[in-house]
Structure formats: C-alpha cells, structure tokens
C-alpha atoms as a PDB file:
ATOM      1  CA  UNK A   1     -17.172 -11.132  -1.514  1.00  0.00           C
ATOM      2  CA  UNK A   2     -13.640 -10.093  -1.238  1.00  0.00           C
ATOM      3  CA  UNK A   3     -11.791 -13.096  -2.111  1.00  0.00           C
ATOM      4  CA  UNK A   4     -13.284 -12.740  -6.057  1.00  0.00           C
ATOM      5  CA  UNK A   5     -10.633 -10.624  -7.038  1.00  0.00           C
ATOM      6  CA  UNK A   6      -7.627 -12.505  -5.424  1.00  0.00           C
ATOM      7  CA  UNK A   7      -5.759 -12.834  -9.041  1.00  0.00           C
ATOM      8  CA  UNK A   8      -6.241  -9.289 -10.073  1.00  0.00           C
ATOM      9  CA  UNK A   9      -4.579  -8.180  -6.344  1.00  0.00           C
ATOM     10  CA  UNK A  10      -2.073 -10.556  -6.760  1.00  0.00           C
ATOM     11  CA  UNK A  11      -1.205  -9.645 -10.514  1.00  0.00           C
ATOM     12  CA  UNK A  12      -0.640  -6.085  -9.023  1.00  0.00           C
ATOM     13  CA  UNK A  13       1.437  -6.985  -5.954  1.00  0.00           C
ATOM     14  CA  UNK A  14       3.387  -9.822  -7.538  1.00  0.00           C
ATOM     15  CA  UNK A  15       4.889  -7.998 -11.036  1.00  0.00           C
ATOM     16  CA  UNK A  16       8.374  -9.318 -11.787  1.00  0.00           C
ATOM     17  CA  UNK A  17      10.403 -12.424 -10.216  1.00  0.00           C
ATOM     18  CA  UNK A  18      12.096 -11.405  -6.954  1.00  0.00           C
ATOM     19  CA  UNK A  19      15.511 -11.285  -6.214  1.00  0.00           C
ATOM     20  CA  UNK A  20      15.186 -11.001  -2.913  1.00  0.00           C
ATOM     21  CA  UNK A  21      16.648 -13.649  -0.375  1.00  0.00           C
ATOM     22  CA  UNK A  22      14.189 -16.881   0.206  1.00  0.00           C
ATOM     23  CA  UNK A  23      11.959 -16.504   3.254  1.00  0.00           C
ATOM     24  CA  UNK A  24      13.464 -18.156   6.121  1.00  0.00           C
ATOM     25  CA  UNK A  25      10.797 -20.776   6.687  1.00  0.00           C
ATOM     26  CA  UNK A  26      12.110 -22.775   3.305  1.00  0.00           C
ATOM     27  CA  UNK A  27      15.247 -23.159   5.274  1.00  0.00           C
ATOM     28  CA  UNK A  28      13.957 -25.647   7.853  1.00  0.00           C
ATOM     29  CA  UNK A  29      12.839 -27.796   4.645  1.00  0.00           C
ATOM     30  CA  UNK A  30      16.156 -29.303   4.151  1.00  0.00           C
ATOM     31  CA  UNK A  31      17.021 -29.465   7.592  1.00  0.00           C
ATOM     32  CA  UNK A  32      14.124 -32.083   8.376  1.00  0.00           C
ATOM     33  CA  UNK A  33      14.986 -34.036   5.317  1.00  0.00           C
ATOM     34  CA  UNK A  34      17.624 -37.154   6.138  1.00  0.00           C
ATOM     35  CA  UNK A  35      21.022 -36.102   4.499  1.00  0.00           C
ATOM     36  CA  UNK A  36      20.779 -39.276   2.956  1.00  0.00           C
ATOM     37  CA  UNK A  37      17.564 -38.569   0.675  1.00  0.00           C
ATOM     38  CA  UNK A  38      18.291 -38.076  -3.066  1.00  0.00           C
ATOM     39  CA  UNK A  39      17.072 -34.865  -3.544  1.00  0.00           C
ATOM     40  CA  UNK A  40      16.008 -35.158  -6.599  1.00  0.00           C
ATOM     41  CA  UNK A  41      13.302 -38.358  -5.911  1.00  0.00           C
ATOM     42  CA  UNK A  42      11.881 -35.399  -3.210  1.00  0.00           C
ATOM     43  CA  UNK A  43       8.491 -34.165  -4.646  1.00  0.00           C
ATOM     44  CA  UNK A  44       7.836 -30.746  -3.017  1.00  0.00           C
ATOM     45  CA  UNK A  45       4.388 -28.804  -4.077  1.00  0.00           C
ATOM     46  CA  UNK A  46       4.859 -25.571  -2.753  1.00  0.00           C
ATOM     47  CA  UNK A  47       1.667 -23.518  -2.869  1.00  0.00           C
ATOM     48  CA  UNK A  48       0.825 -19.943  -3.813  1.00  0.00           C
ATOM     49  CA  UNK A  49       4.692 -19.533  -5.297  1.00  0.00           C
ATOM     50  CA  UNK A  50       4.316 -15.620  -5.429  1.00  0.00           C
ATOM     51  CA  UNK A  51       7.538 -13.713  -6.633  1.00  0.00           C
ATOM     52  CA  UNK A  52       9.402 -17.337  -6.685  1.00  0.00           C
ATOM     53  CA  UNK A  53      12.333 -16.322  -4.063  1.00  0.00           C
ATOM     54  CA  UNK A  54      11.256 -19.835  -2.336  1.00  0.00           C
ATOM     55  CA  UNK A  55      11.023 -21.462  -5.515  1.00  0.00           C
ATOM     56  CA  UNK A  56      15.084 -20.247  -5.979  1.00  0.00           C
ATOM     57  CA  UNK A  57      15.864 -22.177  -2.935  1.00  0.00           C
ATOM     58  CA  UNK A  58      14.295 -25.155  -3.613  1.00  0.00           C
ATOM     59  CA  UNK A  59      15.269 -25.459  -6.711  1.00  0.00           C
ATOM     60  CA  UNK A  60      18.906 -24.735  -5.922  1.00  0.00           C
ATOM     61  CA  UNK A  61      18.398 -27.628  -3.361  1.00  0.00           C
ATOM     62  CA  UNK A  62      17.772 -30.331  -6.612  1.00  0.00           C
ATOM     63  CA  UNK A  63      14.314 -31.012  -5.479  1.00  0.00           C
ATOM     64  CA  UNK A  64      11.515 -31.883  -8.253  1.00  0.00           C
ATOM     65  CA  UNK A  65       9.365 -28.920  -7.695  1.00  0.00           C
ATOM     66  CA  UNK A  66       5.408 -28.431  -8.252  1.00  0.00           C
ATOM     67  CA  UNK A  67       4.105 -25.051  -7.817  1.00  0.00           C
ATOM     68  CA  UNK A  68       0.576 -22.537  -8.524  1.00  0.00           C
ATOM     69  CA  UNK A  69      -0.625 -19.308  -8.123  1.00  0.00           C
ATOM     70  CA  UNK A  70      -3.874 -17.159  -8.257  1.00  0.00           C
ATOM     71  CA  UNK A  71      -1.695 -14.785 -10.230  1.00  0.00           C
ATOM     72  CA  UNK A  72      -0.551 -15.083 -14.048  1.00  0.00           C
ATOM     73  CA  UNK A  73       2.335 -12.647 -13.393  1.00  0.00           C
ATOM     74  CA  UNK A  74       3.600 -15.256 -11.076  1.00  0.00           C
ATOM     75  CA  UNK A  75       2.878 -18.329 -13.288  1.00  0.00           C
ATOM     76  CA  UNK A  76       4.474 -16.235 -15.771  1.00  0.00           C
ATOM     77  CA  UNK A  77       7.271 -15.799 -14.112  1.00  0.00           C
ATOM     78  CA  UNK A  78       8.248 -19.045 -12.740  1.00  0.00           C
ATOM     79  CA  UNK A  79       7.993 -20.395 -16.202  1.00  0.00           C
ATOM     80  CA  UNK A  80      10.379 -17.945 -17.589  1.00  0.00           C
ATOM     81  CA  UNK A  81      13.009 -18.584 -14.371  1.00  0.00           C
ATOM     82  CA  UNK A  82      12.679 -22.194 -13.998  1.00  0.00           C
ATOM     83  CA  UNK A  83      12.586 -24.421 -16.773  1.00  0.00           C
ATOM     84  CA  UNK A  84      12.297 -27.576 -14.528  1.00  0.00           C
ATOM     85  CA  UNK A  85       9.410 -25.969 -12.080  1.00  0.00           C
ATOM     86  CA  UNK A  86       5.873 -27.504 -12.822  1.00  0.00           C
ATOM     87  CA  UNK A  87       3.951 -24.489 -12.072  1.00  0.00           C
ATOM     88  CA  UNK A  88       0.277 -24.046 -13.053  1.00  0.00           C
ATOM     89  CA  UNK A  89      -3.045 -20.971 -12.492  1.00  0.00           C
ATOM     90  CA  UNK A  90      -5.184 -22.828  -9.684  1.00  0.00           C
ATOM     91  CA  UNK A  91      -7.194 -20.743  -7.230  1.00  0.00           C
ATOM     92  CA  UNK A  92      -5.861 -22.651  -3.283  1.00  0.00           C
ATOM     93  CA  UNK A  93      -9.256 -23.705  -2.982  1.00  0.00           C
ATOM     94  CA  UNK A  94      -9.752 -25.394  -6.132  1.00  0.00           C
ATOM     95  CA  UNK A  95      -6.625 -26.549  -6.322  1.00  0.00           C
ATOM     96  CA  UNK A  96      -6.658 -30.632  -7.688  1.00  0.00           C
ATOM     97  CA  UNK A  97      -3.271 -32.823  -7.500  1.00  0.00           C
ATOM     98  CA  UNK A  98      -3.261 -36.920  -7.490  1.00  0.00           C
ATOM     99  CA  UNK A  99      -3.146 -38.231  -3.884  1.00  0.00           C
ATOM    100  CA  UNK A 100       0.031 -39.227  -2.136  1.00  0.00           C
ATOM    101  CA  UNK A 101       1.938 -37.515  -4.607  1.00  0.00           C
ATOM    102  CA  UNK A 102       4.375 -35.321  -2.399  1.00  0.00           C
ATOM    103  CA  UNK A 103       6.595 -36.027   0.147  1.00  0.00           C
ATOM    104  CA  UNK A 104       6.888 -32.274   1.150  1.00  0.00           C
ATOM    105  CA  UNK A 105       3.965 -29.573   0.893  1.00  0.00           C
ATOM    106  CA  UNK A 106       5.367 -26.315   1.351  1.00  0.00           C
ATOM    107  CA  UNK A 107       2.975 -23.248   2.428  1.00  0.00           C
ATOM    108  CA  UNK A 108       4.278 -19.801   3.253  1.00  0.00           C
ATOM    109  CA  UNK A 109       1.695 -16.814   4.024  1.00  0.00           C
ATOM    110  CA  UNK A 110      -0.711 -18.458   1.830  1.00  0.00           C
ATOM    111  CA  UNK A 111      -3.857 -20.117   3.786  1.00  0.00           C
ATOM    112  CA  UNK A 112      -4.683 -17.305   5.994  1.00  0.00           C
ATOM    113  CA  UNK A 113      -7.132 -15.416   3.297  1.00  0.00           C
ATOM    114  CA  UNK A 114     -10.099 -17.815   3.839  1.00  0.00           C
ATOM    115  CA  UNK A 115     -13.281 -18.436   5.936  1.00  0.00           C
ATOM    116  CA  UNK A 116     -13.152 -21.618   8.003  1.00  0.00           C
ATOM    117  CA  UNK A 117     -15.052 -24.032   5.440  1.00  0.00           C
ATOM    118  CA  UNK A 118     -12.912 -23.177   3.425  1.00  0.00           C
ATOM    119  CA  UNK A 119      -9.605 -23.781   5.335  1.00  0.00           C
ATOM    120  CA  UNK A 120     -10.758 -26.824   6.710  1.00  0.00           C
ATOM    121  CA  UNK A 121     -10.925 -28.253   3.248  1.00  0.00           C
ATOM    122  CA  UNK A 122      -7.791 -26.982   1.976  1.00  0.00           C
ATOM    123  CA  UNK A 123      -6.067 -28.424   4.623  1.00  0.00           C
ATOM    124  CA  UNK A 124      -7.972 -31.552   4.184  1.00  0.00           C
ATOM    125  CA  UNK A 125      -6.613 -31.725   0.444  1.00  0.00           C
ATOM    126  CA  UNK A 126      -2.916 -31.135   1.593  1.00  0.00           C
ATOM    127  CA  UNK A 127      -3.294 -33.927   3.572  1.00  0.00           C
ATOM    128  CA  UNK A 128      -4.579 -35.833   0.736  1.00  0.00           C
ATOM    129  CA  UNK A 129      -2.024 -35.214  -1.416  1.00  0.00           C
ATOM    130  CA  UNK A 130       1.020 -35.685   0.961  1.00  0.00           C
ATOM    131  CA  UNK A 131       2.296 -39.001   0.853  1.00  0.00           C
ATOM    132  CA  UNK A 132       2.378 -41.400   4.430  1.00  0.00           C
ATOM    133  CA  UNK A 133       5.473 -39.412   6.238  1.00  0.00           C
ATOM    134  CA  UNK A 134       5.306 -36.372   4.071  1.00  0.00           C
ATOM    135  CA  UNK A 135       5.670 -33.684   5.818  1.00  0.00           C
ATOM    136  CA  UNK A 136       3.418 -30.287   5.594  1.00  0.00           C
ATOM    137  CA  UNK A 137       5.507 -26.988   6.504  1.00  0.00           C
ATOM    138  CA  UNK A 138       2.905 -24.108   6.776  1.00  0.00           C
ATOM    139  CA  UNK A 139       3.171 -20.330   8.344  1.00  0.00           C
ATOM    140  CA  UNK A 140       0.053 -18.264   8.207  1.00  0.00           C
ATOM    141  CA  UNK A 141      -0.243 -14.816  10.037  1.00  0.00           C
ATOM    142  CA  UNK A 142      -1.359 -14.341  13.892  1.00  0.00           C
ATOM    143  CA  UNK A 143      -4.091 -12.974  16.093  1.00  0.00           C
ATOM    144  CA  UNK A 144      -1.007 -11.272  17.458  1.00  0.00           C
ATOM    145  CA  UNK A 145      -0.072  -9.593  14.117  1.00  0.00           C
ATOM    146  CA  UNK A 146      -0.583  -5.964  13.606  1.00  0.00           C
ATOM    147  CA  UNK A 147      -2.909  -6.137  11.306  1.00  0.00           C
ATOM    148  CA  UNK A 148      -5.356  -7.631  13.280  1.00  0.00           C
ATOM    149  CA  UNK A 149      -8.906  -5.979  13.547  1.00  0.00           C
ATOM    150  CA  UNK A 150      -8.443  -3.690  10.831  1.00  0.00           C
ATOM    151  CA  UNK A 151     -11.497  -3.476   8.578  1.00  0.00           C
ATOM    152  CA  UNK A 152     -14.994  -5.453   8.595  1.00  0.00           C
ATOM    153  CA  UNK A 153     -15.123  -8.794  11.215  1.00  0.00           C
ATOM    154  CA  UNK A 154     -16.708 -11.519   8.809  1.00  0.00           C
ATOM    155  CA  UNK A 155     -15.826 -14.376  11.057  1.00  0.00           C
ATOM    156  CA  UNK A 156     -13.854 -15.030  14.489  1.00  0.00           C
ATOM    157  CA  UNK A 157     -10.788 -13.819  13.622  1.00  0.00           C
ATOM    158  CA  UNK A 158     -11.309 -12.810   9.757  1.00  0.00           C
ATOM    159  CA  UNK A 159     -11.301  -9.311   8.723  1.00  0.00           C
ATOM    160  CA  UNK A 160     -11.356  -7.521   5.328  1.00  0.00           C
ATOM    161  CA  UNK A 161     -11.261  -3.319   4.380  1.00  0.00           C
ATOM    162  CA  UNK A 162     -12.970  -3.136   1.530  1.00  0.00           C
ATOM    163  CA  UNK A 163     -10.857  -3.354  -1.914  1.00  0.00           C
ATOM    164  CA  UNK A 164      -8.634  -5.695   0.002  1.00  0.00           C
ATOM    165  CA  UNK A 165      -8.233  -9.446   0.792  1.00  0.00           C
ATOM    166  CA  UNK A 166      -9.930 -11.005   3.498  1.00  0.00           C
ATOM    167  CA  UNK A 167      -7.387 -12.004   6.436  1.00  0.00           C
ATOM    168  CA  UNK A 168      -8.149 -15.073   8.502  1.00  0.00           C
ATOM    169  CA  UNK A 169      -5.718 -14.697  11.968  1.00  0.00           C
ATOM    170  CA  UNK A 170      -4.128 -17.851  13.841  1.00  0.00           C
ATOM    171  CA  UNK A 171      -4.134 -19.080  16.818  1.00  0.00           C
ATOM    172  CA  UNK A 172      -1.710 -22.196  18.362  1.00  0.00           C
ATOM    173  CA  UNK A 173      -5.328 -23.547  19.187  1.00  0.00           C
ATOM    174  CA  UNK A 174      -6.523 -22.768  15.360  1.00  0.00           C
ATOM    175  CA  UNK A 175      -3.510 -24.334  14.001  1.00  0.00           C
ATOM    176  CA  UNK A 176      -3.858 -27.946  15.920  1.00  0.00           C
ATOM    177  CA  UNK A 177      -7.593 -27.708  14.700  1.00  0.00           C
ATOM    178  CA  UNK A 178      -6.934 -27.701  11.330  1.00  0.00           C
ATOM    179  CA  UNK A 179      -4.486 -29.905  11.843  1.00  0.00           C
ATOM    180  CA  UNK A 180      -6.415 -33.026  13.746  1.00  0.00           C
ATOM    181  CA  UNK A 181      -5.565 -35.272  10.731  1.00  0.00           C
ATOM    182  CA  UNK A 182      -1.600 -35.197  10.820  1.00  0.00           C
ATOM    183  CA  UNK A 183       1.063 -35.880  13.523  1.00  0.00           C
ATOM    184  CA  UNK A 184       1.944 -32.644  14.983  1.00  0.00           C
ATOM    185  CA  UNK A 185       5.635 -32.186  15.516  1.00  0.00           C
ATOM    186  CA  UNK A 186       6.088 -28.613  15.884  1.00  0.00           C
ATOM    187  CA  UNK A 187       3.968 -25.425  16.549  1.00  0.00           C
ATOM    188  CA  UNK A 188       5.297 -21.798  17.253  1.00  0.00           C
ATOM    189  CA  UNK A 189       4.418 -18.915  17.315  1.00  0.00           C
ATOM    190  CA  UNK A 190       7.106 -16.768  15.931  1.00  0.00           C
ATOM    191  CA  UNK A 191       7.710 -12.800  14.690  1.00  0.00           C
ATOM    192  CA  UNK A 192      10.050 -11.513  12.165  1.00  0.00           C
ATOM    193  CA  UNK A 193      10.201  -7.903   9.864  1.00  0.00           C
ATOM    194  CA  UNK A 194       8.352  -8.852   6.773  1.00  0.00           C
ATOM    195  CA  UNK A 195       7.659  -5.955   4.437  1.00  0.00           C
ATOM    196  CA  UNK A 196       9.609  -3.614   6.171  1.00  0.00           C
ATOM    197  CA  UNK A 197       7.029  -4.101   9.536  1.00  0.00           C
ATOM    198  CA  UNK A 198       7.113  -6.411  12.519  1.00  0.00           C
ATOM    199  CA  UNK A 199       4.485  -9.108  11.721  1.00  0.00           C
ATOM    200  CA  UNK A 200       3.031 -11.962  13.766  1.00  0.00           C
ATOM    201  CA  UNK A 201       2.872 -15.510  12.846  1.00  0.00           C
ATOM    202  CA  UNK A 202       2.096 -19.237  13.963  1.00  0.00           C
ATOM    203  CA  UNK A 203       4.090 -21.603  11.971  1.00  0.00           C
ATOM    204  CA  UNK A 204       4.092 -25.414  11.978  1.00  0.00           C
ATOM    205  CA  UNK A 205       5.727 -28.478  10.688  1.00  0.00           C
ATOM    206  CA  UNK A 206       3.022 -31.630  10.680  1.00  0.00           C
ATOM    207  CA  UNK A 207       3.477 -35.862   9.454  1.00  0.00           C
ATOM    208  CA  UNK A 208       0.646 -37.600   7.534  1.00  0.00           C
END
C-alpha cells in the first residue's frame, strides 16, 4: 500500500549527489577490517546508496564497491561520481546478487521501511550473499525514535501517514531475531542528530 511509490519518494528526496560528510556508521567498516587486507580484493555491496556520501568513503578507502537504489536520481548519480562503483535500480526486496559474493554488506537507514515477511527475507538474502566471515554492518531506526507512532499502526511496530513510507521500528530483541542466522558480535542501541533532529537507532555488526 505505501511502499508502491518508494522510487518516486526517493527521486524527490534524493536530487543531486551529496557533499555532505559520510555517515558515521561507514567509519567502523575499516576499523573491523585487518590492516593487512588489500583493500582492493574487499567486495563491499552497500545497499540503498542514496545521495552517495557513504559511497565517497568507501570508495576513497580502495574498496571494489557494489551498490542500488529504488531511486534513478541516485543511480544516476553514482554513475556520474564514480566511474568504478557498480551501481544498479533494484527495489531491497527484489534485490538478486550471486551468493558468497561479498565480504562486507553495508546497510545504513535502509531496512526499516518493511513488514516483517518481508524483512525476514531480506535479511535472509544478505546472508546469502555474504561470503563465510563477511561481515553485515546494518543501522535501522528505533522504537525509541521520535517518530515512533506517528500515522496508521499496520504491524507491531510499523507505522505509515498516508503519502509517506511505511516505518518498521527496532528493537535490540528485533534485531537478534532477524539476525538468528549470523554470529552476533555487536548490538547497540545508539542516538545521534540526523536531519537536523535527535533520532533513535539500533545498529549492529553480525559474521556469517
């Protein structure tokens, strides 16, 4: 019902490439990673690459970067900025990559718009496509957010005002759910000023 439109919103939101500083979740990518990796041999998909500040930082880290969005501004975009960024138009839900093929999967405010099904799968597929001892960063919004309970309750924890994306909240509890299938190292729940407001997350850092 709400989640039809997700490219159209997007398109709107997401209009030029940002050149605004990365997000600091990318930063703990490269701190994980051994210092004696060669970056680029590191396949990172990073999903839902929005105005591409992350996809600046990675790439300025020398990693061989995979990328998508619901938006065509965004695909656009990273094409024009980064000659050596695979980036394709894939809906997260649909979204279809070989198996084992990363060794980081990178996801940053972008699997907290769906019903549970559908999360379950998605998360299912990241596993999937992770290679054994990839790692999976991902940071989704929180039950303690302040956007919480605004609009129509579709679900526990999902709610959508009408002409908007549906929000799905997080809990630590959520988080290990969806998350049964990898080795857990880290779960927090964290706040930061995103937007200009004070927003709530739960952000994690998991092992096939």
């Amino acid at each position: 019902m709400y989640n039809k439109d997700l490219g159209k919103y997007w398109d709107k939101k997401w209009t030029k490439y940002a050149e605004k500083k990365n997000n600091e979740f990318a930063e703990e990518v490269p701190k994980i990673l051994s210092p004696s990796i060669n970056k680029p041999t590191v396949k990172l998909l990073d999903i839902g690459c929005g105005d591409g500040r992350d996809i600046k930082f990675f790439s300025k880290q020398g990693y061989d970067i995979t990328t998508f969005d619901i938006s065509m501004s965004c695909v656009n975009n990273i094409t024009k900025n980064f000659k050596d960024v695979k980036v394709s138009y894939q809906d997260i839900r649909c979204m279809n990559f070989k198996k084992n093929s990363y060794d980081i999967i990178y996801a940053h405010l972008t699997l907290h718009y769906f019903y549970d099904k559908e999360t379950t799968k998605i998360f299912d597929k990241i596993y999937d496509f992770l290679k054994p001892d990839g790692y999976f960063f991902v940071k989704c919004k929180s039950i303690k957010d302040f956007h919480y309970g605004e609009g129509r309750q579709f679900e526990e924890n999902c709610y959508a005002t009408e002409g908007k994306h549906l929000r799905h909240f997080f809990t630590e509890k959520y988080m290990k759910e969806k998350l049964k299938k990898f080795k857990i190292k880290e779960i927090k729940e964290t706040e930061s000023i995103y937007n200009t407001q004070k927003s709530a997350f739960i952000k994690a850092i998991a092992i096939k």
